[in-house]
PDB file of N, CA and C in Angstrom:
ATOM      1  N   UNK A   1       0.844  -1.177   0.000  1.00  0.00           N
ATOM      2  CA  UNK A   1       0.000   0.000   0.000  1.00  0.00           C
ATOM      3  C   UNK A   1       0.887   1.238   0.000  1.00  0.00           C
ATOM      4  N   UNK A   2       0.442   1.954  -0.892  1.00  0.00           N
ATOM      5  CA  UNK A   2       1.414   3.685  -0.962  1.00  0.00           C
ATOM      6  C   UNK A   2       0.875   4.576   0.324  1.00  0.00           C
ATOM      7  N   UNK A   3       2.106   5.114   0.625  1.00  0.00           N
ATOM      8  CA  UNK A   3       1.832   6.062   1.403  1.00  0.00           C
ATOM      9  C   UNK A   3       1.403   7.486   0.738  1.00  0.00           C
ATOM     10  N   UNK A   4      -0.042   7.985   1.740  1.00  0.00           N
ATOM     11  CA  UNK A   4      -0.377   9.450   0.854  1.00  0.00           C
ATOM     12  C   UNK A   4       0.763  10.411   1.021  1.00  0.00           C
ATOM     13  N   UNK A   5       0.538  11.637   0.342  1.00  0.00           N
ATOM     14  CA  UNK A   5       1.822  12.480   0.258  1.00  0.00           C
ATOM     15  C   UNK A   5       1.426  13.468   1.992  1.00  0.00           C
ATOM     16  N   UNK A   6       0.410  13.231   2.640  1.00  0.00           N
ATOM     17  CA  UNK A   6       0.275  13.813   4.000  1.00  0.00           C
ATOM     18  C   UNK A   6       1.107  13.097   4.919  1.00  0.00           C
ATOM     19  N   UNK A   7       0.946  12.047   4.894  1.00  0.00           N
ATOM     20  CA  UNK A   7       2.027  10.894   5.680  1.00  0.00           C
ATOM     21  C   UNK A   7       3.148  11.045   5.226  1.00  0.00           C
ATOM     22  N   UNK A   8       3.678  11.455   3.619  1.00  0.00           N
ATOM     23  CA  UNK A   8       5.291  11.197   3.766  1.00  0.00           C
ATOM     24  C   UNK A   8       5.840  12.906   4.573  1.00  0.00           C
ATOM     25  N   UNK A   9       4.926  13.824   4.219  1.00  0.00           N
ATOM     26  CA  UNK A   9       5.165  15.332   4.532  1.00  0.00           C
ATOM     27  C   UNK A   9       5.649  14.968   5.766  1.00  0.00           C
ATOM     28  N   UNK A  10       4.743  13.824   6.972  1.00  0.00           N
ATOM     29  CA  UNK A  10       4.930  14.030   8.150  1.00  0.00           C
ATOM     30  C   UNK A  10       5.977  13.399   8.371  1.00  0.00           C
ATOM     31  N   UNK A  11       6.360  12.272   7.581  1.00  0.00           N
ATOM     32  CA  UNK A  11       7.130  11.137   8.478  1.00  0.00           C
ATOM     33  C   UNK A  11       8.403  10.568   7.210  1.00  0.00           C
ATOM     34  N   UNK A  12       8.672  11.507   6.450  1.00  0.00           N
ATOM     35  CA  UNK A  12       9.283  11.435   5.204  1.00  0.00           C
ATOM     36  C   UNK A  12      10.728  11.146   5.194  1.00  0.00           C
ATOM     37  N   UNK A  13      11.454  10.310   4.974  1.00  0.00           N
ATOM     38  CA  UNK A  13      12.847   9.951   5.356  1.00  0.00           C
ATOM     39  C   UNK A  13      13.139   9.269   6.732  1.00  0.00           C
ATOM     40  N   UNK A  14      11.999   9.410   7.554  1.00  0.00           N
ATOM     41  CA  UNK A  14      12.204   8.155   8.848  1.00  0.00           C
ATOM     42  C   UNK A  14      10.914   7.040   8.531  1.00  0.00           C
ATOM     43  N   UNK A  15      10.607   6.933   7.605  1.00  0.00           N
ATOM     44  CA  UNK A  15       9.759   5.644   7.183  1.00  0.00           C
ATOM     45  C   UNK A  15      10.352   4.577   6.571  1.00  0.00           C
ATOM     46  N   UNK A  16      10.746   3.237   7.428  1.00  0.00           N
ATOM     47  CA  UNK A  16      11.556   2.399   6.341  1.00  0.00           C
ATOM     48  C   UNK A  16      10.563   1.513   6.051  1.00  0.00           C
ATOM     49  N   UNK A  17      11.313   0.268   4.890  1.00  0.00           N
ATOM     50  CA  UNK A  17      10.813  -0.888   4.819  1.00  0.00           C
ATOM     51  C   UNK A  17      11.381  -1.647   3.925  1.00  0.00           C
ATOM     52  N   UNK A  18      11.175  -3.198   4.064  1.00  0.00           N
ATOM     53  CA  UNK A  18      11.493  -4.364   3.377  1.00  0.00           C
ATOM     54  C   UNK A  18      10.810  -4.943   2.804  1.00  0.00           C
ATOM     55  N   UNK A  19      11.700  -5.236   1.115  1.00  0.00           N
ATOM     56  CA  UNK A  19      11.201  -5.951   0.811  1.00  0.00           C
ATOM     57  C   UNK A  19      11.934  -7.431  -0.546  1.00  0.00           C
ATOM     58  N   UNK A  20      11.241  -8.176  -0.820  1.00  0.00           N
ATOM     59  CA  UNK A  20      11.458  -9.055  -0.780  1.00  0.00           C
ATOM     60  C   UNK A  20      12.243  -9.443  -2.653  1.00  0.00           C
ATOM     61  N   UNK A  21      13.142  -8.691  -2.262  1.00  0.00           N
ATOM     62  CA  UNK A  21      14.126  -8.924  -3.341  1.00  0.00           C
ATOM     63  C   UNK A  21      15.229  -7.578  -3.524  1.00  0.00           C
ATOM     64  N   UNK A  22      15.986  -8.315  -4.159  1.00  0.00           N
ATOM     65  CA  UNK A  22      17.005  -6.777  -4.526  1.00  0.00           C
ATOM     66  C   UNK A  22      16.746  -5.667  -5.377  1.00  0.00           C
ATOM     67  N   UNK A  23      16.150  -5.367  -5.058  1.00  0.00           N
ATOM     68  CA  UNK A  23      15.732  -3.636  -5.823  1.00  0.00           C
ATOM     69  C   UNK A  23      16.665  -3.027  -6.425  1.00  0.00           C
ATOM     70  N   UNK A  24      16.798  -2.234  -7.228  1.00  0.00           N
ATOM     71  CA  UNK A  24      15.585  -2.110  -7.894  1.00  0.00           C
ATOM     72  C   UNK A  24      15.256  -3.486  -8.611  1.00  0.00           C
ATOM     73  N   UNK A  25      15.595  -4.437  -8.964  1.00  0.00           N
ATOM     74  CA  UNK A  25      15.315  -5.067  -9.685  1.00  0.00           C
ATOM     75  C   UNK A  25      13.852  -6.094  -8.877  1.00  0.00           C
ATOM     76  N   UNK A  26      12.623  -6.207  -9.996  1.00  0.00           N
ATOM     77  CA  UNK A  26      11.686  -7.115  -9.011  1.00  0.00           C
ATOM     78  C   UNK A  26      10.825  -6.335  -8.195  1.00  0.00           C
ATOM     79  N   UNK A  27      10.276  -5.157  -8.237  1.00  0.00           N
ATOM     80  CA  UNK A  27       9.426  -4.365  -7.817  1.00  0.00           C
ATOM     81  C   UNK A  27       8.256  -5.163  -7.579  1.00  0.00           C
ATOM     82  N   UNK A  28       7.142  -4.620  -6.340  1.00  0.00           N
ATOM     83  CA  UNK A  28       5.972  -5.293  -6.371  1.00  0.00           C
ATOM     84  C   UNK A  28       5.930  -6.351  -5.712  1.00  0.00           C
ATOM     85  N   UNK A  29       4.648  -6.741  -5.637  1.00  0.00           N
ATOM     86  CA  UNK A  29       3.946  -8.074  -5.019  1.00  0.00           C
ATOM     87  C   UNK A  29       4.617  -9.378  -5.403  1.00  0.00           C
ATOM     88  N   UNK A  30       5.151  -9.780  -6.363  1.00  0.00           N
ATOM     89  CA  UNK A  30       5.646 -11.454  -6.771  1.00  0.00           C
ATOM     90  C   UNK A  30       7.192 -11.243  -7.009  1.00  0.00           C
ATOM     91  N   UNK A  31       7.964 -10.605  -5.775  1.00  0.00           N
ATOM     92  CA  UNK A  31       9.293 -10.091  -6.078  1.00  0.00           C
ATOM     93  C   UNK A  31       9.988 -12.021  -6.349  1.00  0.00           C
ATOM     94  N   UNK A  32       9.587 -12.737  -4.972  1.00  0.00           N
ATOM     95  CA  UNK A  32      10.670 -14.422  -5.785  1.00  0.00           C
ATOM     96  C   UNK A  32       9.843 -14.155  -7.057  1.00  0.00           C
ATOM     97  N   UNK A  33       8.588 -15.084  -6.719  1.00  0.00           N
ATOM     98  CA  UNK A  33       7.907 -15.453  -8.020  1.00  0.00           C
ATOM     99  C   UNK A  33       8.724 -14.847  -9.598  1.00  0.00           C
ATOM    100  N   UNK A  34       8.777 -13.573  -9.870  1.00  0.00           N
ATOM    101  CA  UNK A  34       9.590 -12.928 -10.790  1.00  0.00           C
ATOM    102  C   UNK A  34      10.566 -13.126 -11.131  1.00  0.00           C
ATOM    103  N   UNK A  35      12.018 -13.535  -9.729  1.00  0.00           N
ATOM    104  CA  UNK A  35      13.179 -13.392  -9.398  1.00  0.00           C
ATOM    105  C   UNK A  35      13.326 -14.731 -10.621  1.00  0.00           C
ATOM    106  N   UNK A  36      12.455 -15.962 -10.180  1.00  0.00           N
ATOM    107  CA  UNK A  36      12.455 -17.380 -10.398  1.00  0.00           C
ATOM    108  C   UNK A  36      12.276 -16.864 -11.999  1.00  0.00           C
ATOM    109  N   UNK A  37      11.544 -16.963 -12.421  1.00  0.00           N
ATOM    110  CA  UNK A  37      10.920 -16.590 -13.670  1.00  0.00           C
ATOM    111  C   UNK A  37      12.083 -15.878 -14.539  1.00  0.00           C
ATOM    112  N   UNK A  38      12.802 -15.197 -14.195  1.00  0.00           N
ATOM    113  CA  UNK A  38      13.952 -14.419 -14.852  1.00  0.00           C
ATOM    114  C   UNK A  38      15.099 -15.308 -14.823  1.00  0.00           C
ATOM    115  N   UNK A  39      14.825 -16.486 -13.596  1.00  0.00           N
ATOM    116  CA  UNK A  39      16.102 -17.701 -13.711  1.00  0.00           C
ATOM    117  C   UNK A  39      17.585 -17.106 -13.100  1.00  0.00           C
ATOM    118  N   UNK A  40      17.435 -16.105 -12.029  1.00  0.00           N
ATOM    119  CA  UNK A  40      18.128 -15.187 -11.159  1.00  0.00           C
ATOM    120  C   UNK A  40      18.871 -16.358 -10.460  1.00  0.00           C
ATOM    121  N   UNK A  41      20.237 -15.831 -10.089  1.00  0.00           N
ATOM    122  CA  UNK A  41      20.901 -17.161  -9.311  1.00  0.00           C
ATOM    123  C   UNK A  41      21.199 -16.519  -7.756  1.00  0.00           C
ATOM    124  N   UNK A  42      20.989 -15.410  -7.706  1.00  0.00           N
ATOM    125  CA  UNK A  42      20.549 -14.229  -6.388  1.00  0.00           C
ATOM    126  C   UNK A  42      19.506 -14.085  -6.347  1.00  0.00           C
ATOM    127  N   UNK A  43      18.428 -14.157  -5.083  1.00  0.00           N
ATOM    128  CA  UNK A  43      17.280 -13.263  -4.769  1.00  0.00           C
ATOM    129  C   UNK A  43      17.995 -12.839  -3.435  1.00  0.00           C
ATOM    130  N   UNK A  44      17.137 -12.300  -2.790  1.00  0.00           N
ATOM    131  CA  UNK A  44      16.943 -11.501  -1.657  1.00  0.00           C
ATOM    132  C   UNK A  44      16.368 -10.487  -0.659  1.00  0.00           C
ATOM    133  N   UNK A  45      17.042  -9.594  -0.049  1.00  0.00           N
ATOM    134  CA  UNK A  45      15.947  -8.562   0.707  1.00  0.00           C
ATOM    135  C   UNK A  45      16.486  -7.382   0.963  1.00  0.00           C
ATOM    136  N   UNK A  46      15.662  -6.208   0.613  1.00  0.00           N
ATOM    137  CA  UNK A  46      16.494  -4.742   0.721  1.00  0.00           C
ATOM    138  C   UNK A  46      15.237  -3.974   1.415  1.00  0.00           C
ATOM    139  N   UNK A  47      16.328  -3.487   2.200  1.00  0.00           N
ATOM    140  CA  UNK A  47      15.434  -2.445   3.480  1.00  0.00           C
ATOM    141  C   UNK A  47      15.793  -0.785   2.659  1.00  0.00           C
ATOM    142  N   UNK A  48      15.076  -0.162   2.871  1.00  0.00           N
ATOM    143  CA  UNK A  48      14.707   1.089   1.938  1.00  0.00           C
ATOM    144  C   UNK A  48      13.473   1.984   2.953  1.00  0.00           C
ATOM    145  N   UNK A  49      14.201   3.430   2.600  1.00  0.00           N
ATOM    146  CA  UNK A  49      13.198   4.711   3.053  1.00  0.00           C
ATOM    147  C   UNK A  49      12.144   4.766   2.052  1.00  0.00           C
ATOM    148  N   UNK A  50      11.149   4.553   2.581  1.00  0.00           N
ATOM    149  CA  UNK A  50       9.607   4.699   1.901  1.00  0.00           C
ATOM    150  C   UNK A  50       9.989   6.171   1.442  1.00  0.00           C
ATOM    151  N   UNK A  51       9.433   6.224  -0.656  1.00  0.00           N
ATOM    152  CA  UNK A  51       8.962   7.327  -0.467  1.00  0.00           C
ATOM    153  C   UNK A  51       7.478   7.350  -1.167  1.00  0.00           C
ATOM    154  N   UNK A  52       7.171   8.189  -2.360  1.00  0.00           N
ATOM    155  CA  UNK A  52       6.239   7.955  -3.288  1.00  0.00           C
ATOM    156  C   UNK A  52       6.212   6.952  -4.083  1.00  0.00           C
ATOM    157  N   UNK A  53       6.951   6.317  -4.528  1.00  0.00           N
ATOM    158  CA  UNK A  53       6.877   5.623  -5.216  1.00  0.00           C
ATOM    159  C   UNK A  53       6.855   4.281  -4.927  1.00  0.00           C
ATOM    160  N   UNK A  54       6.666   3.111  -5.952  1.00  0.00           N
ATOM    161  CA  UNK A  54       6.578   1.745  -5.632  1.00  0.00           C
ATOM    162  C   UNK A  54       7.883   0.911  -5.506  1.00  0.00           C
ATOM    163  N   UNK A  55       8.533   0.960  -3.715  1.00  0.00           N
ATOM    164  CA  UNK A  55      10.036   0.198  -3.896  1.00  0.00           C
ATOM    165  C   UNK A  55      11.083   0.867  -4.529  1.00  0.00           C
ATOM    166  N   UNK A  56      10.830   2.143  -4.571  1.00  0.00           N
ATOM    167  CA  UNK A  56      11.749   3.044  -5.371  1.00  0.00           C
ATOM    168  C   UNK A  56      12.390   4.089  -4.208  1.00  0.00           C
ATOM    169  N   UNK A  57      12.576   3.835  -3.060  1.00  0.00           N
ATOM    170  CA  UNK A  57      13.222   4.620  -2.069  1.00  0.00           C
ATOM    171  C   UNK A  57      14.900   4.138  -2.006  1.00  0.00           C
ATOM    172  N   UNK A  58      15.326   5.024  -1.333  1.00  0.00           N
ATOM    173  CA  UNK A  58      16.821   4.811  -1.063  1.00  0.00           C
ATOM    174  C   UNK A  58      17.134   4.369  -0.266  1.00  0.00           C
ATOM    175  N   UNK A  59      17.841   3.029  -0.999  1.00  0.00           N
ATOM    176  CA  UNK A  59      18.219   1.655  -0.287  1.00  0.00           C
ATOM    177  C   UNK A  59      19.297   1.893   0.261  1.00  0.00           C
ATOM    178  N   UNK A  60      18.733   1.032   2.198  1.00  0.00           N
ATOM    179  CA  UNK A  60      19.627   1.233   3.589  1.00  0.00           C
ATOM    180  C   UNK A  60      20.449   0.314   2.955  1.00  0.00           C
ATOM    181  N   UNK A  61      20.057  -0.640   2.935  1.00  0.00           N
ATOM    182  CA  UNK A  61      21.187  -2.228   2.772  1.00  0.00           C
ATOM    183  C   UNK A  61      20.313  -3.062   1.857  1.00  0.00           C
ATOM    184  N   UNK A  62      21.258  -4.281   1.900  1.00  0.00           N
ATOM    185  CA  UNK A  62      20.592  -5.485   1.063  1.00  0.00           C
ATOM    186  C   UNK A  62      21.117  -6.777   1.365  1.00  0.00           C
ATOM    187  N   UNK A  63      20.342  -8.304   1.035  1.00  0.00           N
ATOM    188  CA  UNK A  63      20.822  -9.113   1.784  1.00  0.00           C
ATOM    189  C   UNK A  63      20.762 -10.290   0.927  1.00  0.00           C
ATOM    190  N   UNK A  64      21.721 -10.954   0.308  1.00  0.00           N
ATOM    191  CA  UNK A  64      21.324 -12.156  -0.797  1.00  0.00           C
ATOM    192  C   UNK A  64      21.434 -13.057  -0.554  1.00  0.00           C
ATOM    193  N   UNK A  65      20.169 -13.835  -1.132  1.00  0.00           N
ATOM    194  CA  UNK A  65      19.976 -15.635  -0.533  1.00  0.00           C
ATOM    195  C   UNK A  65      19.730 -16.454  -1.822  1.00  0.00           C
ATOM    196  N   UNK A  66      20.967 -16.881  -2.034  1.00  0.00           N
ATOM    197  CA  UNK A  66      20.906 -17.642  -3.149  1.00  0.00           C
ATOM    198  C   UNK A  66      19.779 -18.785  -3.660  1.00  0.00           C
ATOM    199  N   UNK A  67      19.404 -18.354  -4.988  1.00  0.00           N
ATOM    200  CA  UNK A  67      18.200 -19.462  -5.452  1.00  0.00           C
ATOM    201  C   UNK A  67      18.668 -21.174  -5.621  1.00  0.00           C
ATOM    202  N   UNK A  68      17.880 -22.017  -5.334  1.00  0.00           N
ATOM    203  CA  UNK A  68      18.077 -23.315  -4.998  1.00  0.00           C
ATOM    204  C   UNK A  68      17.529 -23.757  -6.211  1.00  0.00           C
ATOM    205  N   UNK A  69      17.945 -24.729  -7.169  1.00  0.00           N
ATOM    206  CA  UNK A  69      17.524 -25.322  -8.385  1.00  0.00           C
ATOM    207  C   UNK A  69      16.138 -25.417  -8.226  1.00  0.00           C
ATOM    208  N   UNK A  70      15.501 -26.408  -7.402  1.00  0.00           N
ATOM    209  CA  UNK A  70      14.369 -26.699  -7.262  1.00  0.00           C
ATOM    210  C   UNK A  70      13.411 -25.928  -6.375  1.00  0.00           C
ATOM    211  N   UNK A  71      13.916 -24.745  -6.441  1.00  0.00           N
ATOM    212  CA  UNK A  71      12.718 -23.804  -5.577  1.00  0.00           C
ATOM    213  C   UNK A  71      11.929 -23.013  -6.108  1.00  0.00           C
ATOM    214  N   UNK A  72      10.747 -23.207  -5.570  1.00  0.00           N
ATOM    215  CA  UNK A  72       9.862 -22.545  -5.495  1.00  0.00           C
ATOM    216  C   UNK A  72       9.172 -21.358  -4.835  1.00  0.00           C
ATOM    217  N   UNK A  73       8.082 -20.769  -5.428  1.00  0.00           N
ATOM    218  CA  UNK A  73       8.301 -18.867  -5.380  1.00  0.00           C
ATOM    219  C   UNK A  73       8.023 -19.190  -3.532  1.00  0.00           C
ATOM    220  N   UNK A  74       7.235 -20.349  -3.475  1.00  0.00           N
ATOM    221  CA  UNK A  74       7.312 -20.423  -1.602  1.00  0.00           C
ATOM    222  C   UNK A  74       8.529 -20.651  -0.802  1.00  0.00           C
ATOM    223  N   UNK A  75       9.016 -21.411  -1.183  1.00  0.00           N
ATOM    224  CA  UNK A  75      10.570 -21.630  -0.739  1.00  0.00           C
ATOM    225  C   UNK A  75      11.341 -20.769  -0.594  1.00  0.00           C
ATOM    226  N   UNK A  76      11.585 -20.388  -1.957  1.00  0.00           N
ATOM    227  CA  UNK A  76      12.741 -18.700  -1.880  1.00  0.00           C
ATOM    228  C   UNK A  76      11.812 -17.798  -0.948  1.00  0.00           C
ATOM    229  N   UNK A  77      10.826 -17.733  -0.691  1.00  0.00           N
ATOM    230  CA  UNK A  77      10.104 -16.232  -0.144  1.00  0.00           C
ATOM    231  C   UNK A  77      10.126 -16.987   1.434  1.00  0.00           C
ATOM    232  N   UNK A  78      10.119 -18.371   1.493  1.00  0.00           N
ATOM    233  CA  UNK A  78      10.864 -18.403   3.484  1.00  0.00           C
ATOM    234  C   UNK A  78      12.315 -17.857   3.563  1.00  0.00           C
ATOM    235  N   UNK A  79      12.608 -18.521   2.655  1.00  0.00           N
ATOM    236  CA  UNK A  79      14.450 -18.424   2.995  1.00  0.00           C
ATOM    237  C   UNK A  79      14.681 -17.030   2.912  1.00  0.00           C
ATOM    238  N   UNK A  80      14.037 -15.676   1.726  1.00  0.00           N
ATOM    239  CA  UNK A  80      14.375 -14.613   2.032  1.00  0.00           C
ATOM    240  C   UNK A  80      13.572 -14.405   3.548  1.00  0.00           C
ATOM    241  N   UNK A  81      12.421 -14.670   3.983  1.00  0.00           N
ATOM    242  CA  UNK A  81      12.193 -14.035   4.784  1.00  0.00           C
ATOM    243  C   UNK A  81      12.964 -13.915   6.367  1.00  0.00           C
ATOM    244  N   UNK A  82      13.712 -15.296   6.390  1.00  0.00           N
ATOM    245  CA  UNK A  82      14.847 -15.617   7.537  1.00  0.00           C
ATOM    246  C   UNK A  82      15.614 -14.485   7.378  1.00  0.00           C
ATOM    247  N   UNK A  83      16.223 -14.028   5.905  1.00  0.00           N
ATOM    248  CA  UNK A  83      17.207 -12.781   6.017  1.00  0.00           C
ATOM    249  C   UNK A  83      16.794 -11.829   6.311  1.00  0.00           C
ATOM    250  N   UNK A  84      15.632 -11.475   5.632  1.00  0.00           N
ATOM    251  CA  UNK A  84      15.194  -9.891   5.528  1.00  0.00           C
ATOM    252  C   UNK A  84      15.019  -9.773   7.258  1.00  0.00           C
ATOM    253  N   UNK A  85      14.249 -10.580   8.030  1.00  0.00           N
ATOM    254  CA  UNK A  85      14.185 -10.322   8.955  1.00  0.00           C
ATOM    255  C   UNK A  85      15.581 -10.498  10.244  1.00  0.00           C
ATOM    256  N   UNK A  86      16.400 -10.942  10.042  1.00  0.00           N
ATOM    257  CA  UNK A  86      18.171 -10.807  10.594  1.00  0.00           C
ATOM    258  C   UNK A  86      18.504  -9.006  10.064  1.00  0.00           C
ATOM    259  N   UNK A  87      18.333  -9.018   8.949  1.00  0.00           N
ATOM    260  CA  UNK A  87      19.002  -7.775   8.298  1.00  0.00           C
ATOM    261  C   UNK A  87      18.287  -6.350   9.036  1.00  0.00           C
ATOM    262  N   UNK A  88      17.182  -6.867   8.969  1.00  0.00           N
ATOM    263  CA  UNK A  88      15.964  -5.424   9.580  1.00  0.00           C
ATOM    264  C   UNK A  88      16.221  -5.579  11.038  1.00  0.00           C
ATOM    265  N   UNK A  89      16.432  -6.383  11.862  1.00  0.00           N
ATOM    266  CA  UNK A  89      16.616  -5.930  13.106  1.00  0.00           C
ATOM    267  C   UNK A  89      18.610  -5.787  13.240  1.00  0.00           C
ATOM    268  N   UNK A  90      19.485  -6.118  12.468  1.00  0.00           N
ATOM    269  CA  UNK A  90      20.795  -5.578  12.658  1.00  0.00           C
ATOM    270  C   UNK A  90      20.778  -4.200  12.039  1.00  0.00           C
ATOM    271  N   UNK A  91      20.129  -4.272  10.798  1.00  0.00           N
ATOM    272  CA  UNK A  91      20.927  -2.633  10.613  1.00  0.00           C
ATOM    273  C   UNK A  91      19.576  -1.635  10.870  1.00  0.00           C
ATOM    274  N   UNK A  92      18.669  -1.678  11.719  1.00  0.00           N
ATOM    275  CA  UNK A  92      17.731  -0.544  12.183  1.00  0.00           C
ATOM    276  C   UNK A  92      18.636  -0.630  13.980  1.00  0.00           C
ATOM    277  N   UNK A  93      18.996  -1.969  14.056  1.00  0.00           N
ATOM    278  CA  UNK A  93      20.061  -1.086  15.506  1.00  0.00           C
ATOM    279  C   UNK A  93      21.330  -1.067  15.139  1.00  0.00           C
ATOM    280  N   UNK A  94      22.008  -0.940  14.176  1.00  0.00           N
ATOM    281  CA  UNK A  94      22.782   0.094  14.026  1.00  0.00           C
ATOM    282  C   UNK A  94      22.840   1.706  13.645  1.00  0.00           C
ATOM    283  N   UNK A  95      21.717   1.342  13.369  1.00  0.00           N
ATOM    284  CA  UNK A  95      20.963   2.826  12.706  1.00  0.00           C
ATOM    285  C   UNK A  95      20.759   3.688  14.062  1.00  0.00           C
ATOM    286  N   UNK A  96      20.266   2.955  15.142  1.00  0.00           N
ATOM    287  CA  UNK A  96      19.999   3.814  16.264  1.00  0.00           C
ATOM    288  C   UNK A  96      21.016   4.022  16.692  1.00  0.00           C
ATOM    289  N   UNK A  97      22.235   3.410  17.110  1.00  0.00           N
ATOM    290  CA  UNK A  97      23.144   3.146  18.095  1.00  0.00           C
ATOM    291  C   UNK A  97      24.076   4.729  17.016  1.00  0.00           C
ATOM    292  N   UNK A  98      24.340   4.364  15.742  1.00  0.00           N
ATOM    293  CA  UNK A  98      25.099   4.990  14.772  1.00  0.00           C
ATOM    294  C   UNK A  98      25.180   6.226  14.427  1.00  0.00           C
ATOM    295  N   UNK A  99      23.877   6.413  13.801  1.00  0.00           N
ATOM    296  CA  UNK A  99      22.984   7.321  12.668  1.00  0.00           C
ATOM    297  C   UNK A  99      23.632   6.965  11.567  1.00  0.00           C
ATOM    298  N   UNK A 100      22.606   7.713  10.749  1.00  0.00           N
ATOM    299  CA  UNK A 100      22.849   7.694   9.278  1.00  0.00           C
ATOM    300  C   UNK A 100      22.051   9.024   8.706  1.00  0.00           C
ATOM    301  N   UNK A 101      23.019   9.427   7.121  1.00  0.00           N
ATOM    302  CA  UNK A 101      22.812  10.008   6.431  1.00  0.00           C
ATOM    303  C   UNK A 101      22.464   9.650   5.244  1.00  0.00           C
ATOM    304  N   UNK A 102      21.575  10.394   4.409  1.00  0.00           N
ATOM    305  CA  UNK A 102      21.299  10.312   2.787  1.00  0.00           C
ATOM    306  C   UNK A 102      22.253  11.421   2.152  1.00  0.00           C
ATOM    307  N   UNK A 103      22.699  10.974   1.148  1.00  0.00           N
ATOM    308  CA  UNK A 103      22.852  11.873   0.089  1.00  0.00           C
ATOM    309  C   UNK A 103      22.353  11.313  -1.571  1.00  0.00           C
ATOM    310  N   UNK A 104      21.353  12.099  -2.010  1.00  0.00           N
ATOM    311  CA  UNK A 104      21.408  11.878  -3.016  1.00  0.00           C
ATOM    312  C   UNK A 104      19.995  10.495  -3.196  1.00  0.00           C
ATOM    313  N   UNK A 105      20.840   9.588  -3.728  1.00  0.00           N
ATOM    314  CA  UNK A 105      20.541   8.149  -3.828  1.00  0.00           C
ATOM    315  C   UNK A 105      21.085   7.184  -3.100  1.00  0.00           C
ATOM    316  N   UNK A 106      22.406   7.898  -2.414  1.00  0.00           N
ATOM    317  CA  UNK A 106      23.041   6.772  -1.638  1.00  0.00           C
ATOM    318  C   UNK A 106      22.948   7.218   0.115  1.00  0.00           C
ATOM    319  N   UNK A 107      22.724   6.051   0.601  1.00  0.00           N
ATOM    320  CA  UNK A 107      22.660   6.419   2.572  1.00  0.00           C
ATOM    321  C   UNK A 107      24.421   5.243   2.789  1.00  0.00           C
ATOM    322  N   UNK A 108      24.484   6.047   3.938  1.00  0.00           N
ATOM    323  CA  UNK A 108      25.592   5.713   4.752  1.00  0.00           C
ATOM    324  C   UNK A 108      25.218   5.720   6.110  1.00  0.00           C
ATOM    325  N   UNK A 109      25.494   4.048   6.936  1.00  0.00           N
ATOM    326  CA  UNK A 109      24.862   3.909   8.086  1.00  0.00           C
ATOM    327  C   UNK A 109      25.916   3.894   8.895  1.00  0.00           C
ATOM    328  N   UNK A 110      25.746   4.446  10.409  1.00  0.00           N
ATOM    329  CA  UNK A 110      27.422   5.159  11.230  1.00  0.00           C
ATOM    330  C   UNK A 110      28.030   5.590  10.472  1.00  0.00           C
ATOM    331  N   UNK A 111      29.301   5.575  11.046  1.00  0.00           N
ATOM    332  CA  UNK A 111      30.416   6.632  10.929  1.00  0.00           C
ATOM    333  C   UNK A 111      31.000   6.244   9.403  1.00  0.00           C
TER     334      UNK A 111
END
């Protein structure tokens, strides 16, 4: 679901989120499903500042979980979800402990 442009006014650059592939590549709802389909030998999970757009924010980090011959869009989407969720609670507390900056397109987390 998009955030309206009243919510990003308020909360714009401290809104993150994950999702379930390496972005940009794989936007959207069937990020394995797609990943598989393209015959990708990487999928994975990238945490990103919400902005307007769909998965198009500026990516904190990213986390790759290699595709398994015989997997399926359910399979790859547990195995990313083991990462994405390791990755989202290490680098949102490094984020606190650290800070971080944007520039641009690119963020830098601590020092």
């Amino acid at each position: 679901k998009l955030c309206g442009p009243r919510f990003l006014a308020a909360f714009g650059g401290r809104y993150l989120n994950t999702h379930n592939s390496l972005l940009p590549s794989f936007a959207g709802i069937h990020g394995p499903a797609d990943a598989l389909a393209h015959g990708v030998k990487l999928a994975g999970a990238t945490l990103f500042v919400v902005d307007e757009g769909v998965d198009t924010g500026v990516i904190l980090a990213q986390v790759a979980v290699p595709v398994e011959f015989d997997d399926d869009a359910d399979s790859l989407t547990e195995r990313i979800k083991v990462a994405e969720r390791a990755q989202l609670v290490s680098v949102v507390g490094q984020m606190a402990r650290e800070g971080w900056t944007i520039e641009g397109r690119r963020a830098r987390i601590g020092q």
